[in-house]
Protein backbone atom coordinates (compact mmCIF):
# COMPACT_ATOMS: atom_id res chain seq x y z
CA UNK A 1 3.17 71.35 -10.07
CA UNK A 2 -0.34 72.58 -11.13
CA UNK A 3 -3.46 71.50 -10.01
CA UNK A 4 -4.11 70.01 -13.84
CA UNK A 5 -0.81 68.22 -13.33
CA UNK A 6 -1.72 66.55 -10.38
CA UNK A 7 -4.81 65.54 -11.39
CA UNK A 8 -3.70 63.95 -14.32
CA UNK A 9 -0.97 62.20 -12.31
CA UNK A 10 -3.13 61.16 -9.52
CA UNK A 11 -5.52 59.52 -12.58
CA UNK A 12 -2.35 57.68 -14.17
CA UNK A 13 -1.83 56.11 -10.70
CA UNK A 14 -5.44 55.14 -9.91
CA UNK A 15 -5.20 53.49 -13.36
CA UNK A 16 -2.51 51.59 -12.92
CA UNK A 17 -3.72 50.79 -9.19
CA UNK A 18 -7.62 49.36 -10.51
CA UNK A 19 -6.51 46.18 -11.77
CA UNK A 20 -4.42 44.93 -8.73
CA UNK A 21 -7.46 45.71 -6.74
CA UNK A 22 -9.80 44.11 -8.92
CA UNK A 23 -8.14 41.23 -8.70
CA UNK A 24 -7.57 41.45 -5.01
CA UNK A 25 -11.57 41.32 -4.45
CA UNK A 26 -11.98 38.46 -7.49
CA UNK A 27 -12.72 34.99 -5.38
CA UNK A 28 -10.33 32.13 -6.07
CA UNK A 29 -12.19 29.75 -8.06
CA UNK A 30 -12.17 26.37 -6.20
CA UNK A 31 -11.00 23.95 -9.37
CA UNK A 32 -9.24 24.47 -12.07
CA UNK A 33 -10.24 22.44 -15.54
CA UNK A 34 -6.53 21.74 -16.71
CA UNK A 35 -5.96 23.06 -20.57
CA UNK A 36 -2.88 22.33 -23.41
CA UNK A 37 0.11 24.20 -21.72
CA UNK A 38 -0.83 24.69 -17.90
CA UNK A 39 1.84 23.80 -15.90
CA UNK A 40 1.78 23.30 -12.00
CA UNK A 41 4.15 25.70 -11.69
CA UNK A 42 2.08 28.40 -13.74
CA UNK A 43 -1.46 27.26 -12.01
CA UNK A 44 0.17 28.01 -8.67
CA UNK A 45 1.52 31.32 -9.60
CA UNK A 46 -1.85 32.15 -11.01
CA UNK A 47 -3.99 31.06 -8.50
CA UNK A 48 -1.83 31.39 -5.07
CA UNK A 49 0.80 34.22 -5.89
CA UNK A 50 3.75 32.04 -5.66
CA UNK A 51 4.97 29.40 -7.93
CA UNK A 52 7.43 27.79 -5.76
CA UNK A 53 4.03 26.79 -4.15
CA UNK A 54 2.83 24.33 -7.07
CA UNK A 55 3.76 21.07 -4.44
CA UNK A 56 0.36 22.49 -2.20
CA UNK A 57 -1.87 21.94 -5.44
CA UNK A 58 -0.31 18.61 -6.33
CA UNK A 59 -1.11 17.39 -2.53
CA UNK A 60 -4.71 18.35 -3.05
CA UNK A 61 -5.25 16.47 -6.49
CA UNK A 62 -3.06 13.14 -5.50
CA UNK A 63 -6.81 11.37 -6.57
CA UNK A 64 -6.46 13.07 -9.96
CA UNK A 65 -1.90 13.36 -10.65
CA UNK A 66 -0.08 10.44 -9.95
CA UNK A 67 2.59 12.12 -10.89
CA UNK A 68 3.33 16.02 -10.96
CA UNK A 69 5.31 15.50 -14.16
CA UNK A 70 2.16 15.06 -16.16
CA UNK A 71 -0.81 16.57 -15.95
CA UNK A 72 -3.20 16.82 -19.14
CA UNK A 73 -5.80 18.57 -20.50
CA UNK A 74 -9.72 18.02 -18.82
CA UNK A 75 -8.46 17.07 -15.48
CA UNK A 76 -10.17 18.81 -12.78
CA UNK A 77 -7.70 20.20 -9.93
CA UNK A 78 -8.74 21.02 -6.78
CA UNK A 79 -7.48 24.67 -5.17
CA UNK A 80 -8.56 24.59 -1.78
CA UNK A 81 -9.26 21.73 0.55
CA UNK A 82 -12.42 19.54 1.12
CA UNK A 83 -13.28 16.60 3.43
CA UNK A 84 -12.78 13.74 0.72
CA UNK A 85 -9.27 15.14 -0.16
CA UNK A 86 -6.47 12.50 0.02
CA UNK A 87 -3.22 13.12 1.56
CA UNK A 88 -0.19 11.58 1.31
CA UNK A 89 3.51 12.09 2.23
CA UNK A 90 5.40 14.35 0.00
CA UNK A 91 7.80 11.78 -0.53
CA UNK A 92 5.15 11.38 -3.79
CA UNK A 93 6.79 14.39 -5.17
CA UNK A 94 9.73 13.43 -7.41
CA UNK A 95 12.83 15.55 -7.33
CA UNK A 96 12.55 18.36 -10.38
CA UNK A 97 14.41 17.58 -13.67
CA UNK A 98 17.02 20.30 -14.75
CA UNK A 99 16.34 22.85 -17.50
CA UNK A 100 15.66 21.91 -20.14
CA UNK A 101 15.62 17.71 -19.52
CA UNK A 102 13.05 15.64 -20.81
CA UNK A 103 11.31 13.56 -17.91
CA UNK A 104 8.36 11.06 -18.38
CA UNK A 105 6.92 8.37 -16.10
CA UNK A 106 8.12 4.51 -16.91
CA UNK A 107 5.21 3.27 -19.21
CA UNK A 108 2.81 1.45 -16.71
CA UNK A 109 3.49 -1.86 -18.93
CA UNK A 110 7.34 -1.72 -19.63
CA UNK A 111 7.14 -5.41 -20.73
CA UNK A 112 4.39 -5.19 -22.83
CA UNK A 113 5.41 -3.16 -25.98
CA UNK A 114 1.60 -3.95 -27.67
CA UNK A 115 -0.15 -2.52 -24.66
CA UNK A 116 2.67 0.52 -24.80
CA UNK A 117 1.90 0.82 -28.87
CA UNK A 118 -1.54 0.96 -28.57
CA UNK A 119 -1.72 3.74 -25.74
CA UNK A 120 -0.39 6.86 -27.73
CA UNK A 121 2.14 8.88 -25.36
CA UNK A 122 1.06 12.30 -24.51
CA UNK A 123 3.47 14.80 -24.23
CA UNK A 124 5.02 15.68 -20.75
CA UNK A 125 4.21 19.22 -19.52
CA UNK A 126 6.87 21.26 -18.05
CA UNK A 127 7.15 20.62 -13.85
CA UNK A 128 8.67 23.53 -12.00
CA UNK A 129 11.16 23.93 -8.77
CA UNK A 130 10.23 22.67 -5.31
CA UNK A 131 9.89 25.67 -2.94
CA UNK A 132 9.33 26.01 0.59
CA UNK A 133 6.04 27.27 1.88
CA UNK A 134 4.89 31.05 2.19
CA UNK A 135 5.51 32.62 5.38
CA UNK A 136 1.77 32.76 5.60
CA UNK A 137 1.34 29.14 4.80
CA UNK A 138 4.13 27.82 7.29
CA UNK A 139 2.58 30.36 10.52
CA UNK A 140 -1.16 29.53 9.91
CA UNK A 141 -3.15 27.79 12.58
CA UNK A 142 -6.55 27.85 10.95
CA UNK A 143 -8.46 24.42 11.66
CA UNK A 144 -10.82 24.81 9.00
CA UNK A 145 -8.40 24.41 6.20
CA UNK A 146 -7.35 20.83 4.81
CA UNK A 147 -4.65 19.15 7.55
CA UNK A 148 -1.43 18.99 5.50
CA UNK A 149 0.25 17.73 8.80
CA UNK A 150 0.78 14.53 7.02
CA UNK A 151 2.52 16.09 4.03
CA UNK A 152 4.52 18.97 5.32
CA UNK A 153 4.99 17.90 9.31
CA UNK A 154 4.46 19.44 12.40
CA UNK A 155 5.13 23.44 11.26
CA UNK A 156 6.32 24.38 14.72
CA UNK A 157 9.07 21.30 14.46
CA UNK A 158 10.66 22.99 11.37
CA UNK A 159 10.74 19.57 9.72
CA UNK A 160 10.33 19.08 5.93
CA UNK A 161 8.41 16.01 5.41
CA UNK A 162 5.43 14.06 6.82
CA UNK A 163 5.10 13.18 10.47
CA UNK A 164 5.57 9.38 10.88
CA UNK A 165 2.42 8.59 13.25
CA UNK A 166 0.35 10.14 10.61
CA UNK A 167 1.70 9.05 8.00
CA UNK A 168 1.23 5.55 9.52
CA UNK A 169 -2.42 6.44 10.00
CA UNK A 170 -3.46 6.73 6.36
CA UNK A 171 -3.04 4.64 3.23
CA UNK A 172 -1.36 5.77 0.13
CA UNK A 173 0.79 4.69 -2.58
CA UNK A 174 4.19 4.42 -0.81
CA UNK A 175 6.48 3.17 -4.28
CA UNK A 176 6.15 4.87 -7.24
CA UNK A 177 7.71 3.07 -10.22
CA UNK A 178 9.68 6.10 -11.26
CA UNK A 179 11.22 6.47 -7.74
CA UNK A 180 11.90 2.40 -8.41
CA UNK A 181 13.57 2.48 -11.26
CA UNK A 182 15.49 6.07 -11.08
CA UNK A 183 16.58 6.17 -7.40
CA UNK A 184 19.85 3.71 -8.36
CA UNK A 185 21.58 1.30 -5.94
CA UNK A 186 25.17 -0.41 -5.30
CA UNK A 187 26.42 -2.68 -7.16
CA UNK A 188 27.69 -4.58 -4.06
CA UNK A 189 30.83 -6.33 -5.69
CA UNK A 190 29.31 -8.55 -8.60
CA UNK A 191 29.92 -8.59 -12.28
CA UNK A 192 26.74 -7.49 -13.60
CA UNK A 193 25.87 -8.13 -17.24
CA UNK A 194 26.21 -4.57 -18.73
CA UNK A 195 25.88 -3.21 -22.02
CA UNK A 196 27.34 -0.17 -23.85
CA UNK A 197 24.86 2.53 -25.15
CA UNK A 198 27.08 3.39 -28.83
CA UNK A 199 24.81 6.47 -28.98
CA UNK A 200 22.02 7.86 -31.72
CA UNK A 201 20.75 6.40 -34.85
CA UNK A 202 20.66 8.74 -37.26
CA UNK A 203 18.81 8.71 -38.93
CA UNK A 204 16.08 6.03 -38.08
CA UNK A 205 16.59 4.60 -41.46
CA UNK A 206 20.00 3.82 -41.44
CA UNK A 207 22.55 2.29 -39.45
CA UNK A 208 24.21 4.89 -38.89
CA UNK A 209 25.53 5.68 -35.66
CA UNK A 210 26.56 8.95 -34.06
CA UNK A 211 29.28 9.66 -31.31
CA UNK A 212 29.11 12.12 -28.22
CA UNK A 213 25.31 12.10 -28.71
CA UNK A 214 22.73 12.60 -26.32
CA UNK A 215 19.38 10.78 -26.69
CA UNK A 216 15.92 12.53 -26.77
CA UNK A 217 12.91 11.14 -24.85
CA UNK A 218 11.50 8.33 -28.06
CA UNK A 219 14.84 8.69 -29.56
CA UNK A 220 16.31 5.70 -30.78
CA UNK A 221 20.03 4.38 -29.80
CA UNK A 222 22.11 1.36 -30.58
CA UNK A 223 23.28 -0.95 -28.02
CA UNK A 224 25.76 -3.35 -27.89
CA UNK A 225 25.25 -6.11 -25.96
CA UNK A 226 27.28 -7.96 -23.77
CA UNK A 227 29.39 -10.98 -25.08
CA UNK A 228 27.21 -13.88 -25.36
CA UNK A 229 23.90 -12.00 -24.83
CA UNK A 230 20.97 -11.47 -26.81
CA UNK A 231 17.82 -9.22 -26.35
CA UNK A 232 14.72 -9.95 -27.70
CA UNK A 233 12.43 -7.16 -29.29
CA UNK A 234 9.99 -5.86 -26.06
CA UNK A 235 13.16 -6.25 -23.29
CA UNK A 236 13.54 -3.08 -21.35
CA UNK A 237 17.01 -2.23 -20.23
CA UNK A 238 18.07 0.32 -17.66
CA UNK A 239 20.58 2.89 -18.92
CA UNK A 240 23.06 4.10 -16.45
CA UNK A 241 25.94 5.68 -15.10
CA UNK A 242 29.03 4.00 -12.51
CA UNK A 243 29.62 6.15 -10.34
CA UNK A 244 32.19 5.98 -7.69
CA UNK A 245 32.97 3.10 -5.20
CA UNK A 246 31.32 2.86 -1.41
CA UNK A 247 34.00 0.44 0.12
CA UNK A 248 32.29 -2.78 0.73
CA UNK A 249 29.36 -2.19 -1.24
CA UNK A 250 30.73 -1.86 -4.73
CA UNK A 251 29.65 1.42 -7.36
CA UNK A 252 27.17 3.71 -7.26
CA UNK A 253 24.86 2.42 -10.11
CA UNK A 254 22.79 6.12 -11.82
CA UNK A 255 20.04 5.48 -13.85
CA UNK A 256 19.62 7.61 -16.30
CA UNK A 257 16.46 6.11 -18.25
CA UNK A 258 14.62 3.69 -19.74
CA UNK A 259 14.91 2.02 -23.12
CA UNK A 260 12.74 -0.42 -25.18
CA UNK A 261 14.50 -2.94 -27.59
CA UNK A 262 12.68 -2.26 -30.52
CA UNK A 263 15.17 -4.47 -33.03
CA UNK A 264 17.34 -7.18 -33.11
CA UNK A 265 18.07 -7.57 -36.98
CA UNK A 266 21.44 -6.36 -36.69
CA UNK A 267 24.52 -6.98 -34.31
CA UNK A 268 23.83 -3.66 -31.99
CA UNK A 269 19.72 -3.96 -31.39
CA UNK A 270 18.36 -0.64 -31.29
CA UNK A 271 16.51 0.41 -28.20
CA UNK A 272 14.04 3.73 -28.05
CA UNK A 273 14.04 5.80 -24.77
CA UNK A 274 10.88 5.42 -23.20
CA UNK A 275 12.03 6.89 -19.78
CA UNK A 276 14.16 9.84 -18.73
CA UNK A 277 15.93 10.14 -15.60
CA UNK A 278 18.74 12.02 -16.76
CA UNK A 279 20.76 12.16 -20.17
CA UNK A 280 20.94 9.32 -22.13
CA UNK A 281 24.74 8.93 -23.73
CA UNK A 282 26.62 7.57 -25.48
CA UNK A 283 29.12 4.81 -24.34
CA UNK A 284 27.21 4.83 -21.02
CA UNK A 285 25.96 1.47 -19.92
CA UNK A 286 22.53 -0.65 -19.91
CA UNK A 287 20.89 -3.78 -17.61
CA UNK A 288 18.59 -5.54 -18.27
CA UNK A 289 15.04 -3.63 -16.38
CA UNK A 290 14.23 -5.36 -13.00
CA UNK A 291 10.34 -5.88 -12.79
CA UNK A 292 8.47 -3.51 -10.43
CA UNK A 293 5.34 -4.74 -8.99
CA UNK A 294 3.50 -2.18 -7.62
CA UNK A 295 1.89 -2.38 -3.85
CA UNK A 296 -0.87 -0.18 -4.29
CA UNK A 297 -2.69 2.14 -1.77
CA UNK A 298 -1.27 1.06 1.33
CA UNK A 299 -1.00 2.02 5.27
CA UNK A 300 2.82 1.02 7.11
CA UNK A 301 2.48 -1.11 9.75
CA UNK A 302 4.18 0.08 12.72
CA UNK A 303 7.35 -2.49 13.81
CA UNK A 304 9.20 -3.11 17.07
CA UNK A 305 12.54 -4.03 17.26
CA UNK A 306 13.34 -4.13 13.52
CA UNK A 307 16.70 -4.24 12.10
CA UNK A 308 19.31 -1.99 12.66
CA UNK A 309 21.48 -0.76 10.12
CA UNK A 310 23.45 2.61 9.41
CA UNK A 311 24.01 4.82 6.69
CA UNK A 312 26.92 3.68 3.92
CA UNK A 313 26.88 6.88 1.53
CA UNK A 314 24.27 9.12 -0.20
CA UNK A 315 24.26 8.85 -3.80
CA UNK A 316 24.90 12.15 -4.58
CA UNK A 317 27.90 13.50 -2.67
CA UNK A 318 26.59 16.98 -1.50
CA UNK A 319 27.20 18.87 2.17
CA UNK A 320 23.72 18.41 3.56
CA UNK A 321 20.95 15.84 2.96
CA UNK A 322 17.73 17.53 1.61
CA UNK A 323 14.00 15.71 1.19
CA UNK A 324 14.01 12.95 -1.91
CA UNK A 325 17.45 12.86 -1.49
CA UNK A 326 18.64 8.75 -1.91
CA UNK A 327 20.79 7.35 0.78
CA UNK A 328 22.38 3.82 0.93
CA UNK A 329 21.47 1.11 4.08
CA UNK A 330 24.00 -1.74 4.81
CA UNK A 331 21.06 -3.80 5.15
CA UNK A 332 19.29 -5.39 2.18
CA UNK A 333 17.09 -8.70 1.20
CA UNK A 334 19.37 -10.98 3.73
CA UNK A 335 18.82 -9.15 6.50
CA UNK A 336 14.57 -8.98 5.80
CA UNK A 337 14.52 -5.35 4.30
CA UNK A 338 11.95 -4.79 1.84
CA UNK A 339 10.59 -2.82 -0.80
CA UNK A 340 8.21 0.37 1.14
CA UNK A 341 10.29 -0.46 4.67
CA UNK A 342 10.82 2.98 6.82
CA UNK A 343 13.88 3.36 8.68
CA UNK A 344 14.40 6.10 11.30
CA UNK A 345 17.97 7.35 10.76
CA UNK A 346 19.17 8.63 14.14
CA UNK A 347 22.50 10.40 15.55
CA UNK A 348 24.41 8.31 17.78
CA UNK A 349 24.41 10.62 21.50
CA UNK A 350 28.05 11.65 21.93
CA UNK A 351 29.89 14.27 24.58
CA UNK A 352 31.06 17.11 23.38
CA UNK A 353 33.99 18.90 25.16
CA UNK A 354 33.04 22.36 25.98
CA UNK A 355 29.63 21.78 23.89
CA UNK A 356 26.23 20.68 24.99
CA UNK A 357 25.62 16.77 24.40
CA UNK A 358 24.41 14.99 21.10
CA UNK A 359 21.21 13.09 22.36
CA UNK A 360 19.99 10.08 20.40
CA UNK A 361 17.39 11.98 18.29
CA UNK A 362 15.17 11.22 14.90
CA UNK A 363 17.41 13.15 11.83
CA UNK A 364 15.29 12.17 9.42
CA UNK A 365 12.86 9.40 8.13
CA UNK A 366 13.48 7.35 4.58
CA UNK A 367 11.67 4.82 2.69
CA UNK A 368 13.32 1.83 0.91
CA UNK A 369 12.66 2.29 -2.76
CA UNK A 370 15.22 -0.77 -4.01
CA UNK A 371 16.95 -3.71 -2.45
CA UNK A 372 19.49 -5.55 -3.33
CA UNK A 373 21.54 -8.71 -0.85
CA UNK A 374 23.27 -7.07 1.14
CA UNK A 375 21.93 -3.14 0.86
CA UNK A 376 18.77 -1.12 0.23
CA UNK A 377 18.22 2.11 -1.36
CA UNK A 378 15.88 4.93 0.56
CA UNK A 379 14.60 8.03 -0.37
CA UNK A 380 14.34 11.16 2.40
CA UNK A 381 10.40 11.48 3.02
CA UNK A 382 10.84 13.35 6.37
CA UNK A 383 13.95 15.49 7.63
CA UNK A 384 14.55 16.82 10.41
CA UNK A 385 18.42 17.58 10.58
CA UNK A 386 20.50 17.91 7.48
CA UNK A 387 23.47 16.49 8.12
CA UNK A 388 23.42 12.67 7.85
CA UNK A 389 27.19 11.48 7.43
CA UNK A 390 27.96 7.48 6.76
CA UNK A 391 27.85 6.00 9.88
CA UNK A 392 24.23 7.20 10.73
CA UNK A 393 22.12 4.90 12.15
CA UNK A 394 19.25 3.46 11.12
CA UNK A 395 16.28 1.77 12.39
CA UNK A 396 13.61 -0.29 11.07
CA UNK A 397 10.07 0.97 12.40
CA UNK A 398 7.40 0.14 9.85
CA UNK A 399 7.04 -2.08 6.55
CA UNK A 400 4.27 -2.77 4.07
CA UNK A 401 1.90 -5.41 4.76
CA UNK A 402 2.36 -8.31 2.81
């Protein structure tokens, strides 16, 4: 190669070799003013290299997103830590939707269809994948940075979740209505009062109604109700999926979303989806919406000798137990479970021949997000181990004051 030769290629490289050092020496802005189309997922890629890392910018702006599914336009988000930072456990972060499914948080009035009307929806931004934490993140001892002890747990325990003494030690919103109304529960033997989802109107106009459908987020659907019913415009029913039986406890009720009766001119009332969970379908079933009342910013208070339970099922039957993940309790209302309780769910200490011995340890931590009589639904918010069979017990060790 000639000298001209290499000097031109040498050039070419330094060119392409500028930018990436440019933008190694450009400082990290410390907000970000949020504009039509940012996603977390994008603002973390931009801003810290990785998107899987968009949960760390959420945890920073939990005064500013209630909810990483929407974020809009002129909201100010934090990018590095400060002393007036909230925390909270990262049980706040609802599970991703799939590709391509609508999601959007239950309206904060779902009995009030003028306060709803008056309040135009804006438009859900996309919410990307939950991803672990850099290697640089997860081996990082620097003091000076915000504590996310209470979001991500003791690093050198390998846990994924908050750590329950701090958690304990701070108050935040424990009960999101989404993870209310989404997270199902069992429905523990009685006849419930369902309805049948027919499927879409279309169109709006006419009564028309169209089979193997699947309803958009502010689509409309006919329902039938059930015999000797009748809805009244403003009811919100829960759409859902039966899923298979627990022995004991019933079926696995799924939501899938949230509808809005918007008409009840005509034999099937139609209903507009004003909550996605999952897809809405026809000849799936509807309930009429339990009300939600929300406990606020709150700290758990600690309990001693609480009540004991175990593990009946997960909801979604799947090897290993992951964080958000909803398991069943055989303890509900009867026994004194409530909405916000935390249960410890903890191996039982067995021999094992020709093995070392299974000690009574902490597997994992879970917060009761429904209850029903006789059994309460949890989500994961701290895990240790993941694999939590039926049979698991489970202790009561802190509740929301009253």
């Amino acid at each position: 190669m000639t000298s001209l030769a290499r000097l031109r290629l040498l050039a070419l490289v330094a060119g392409f070799m500028a930018p990436a050092v440019l933008s190694a020496q450009t400082p990290k802005p410390d907000t970000h003013t949020v504009k039509p189309g940012d996603t977390l997922w994008d603002l973390a890629k931009q801003y810290l290299g990785d998107p899987f890392l968009w949960p760390e910018i959420y945890r920073l702006n939990t005064n500013v997103v209630e909810d990483p599914h929407w974020i809009y336009p002129g909201e100010v988000l934090r990018l590095a830590g400060g002393p007036e930072v909230s925390a909270v456990p990262s049980k706040e972060t609802p599970p991703p939707p799939s590709a391509g499914q609508a999601v959007a948080e239950v309206p904060h009035d779902t009995l009030n269809p003028e306060a709803a009307a008056a309040e135009e929806p804006a438009a859900p931004l996309a919410e990307p994948q939950v991803g672990e934490l850099s290697p640089s993140d997860t081996t990082s001892d620097n003091r000076d940075d915000v504590d996310l002890t209470p979001l991500v747990g003791d690093r050198r325990r390998q846990a994924a979740g908050p750590s329950l003494e701090l958690s304990l030690q701070r108050n935040y919103r424990p009960i999101r209505r989404s993870e209310f109304f989404s997270s199902g529960f069992l429905t523990e033997g009685q006849q419930l009062p369902f309805a049948r989802i027919l499927g879409n109107v279309t169109p709006l106009q006419i009564a028309n109604v169209s089979t193997r459908s699947t309803a958009q987020l502010y689509g409309r659907v006919a329902v039938q109700p059930p015999e000797g019913a009748k809805y009244q415009v403003g009811d919100t029913l829960l759409a859902l999926d039966l899923q298979r039986e627990i022995e004991g406890y019933g079926y696995i009720v799924v939501p899938t979303g949230l509808l809005r009766v918007v008409d009840v001119s005509r034999p099937e009332v139609l209903a507009e989806v004003v909550a996605s969970y999952g897809p809405v379908r026809d000849q799936q079933r509807a309930l009429p919406a339990e009300k939600f009342t929300d406990p606020g910013n709150v700290r758990p208070v600690p309990i001693s000798d609480g009540v004991r339970g175990s593990v009946v099922g997960q909801r979604d039957q799947q090897p290993l137990t992951g964080p958000q993940d909803v398991v069943f309790l055989d303890k509900g209302r009867k026994d004194g479970v409530a909405l916000g309780d935390l249960f410890e769910l903890r191996q039982q200490p067995r021999e094992r021949p020709g093995a070392a011995t299974v000690v009574n340890e902490v597997m994992a931590t879970v917060q009761v997000v429904h209850v029903s009589d006789r059994s309460a639904t949890a989500r994961v918010v701290s895990l240790i181990h993941p694999d939590i069979p039926a049979g698991t017990e489970a202790r009561q060790v802190a509740k929301l004051p009253s």
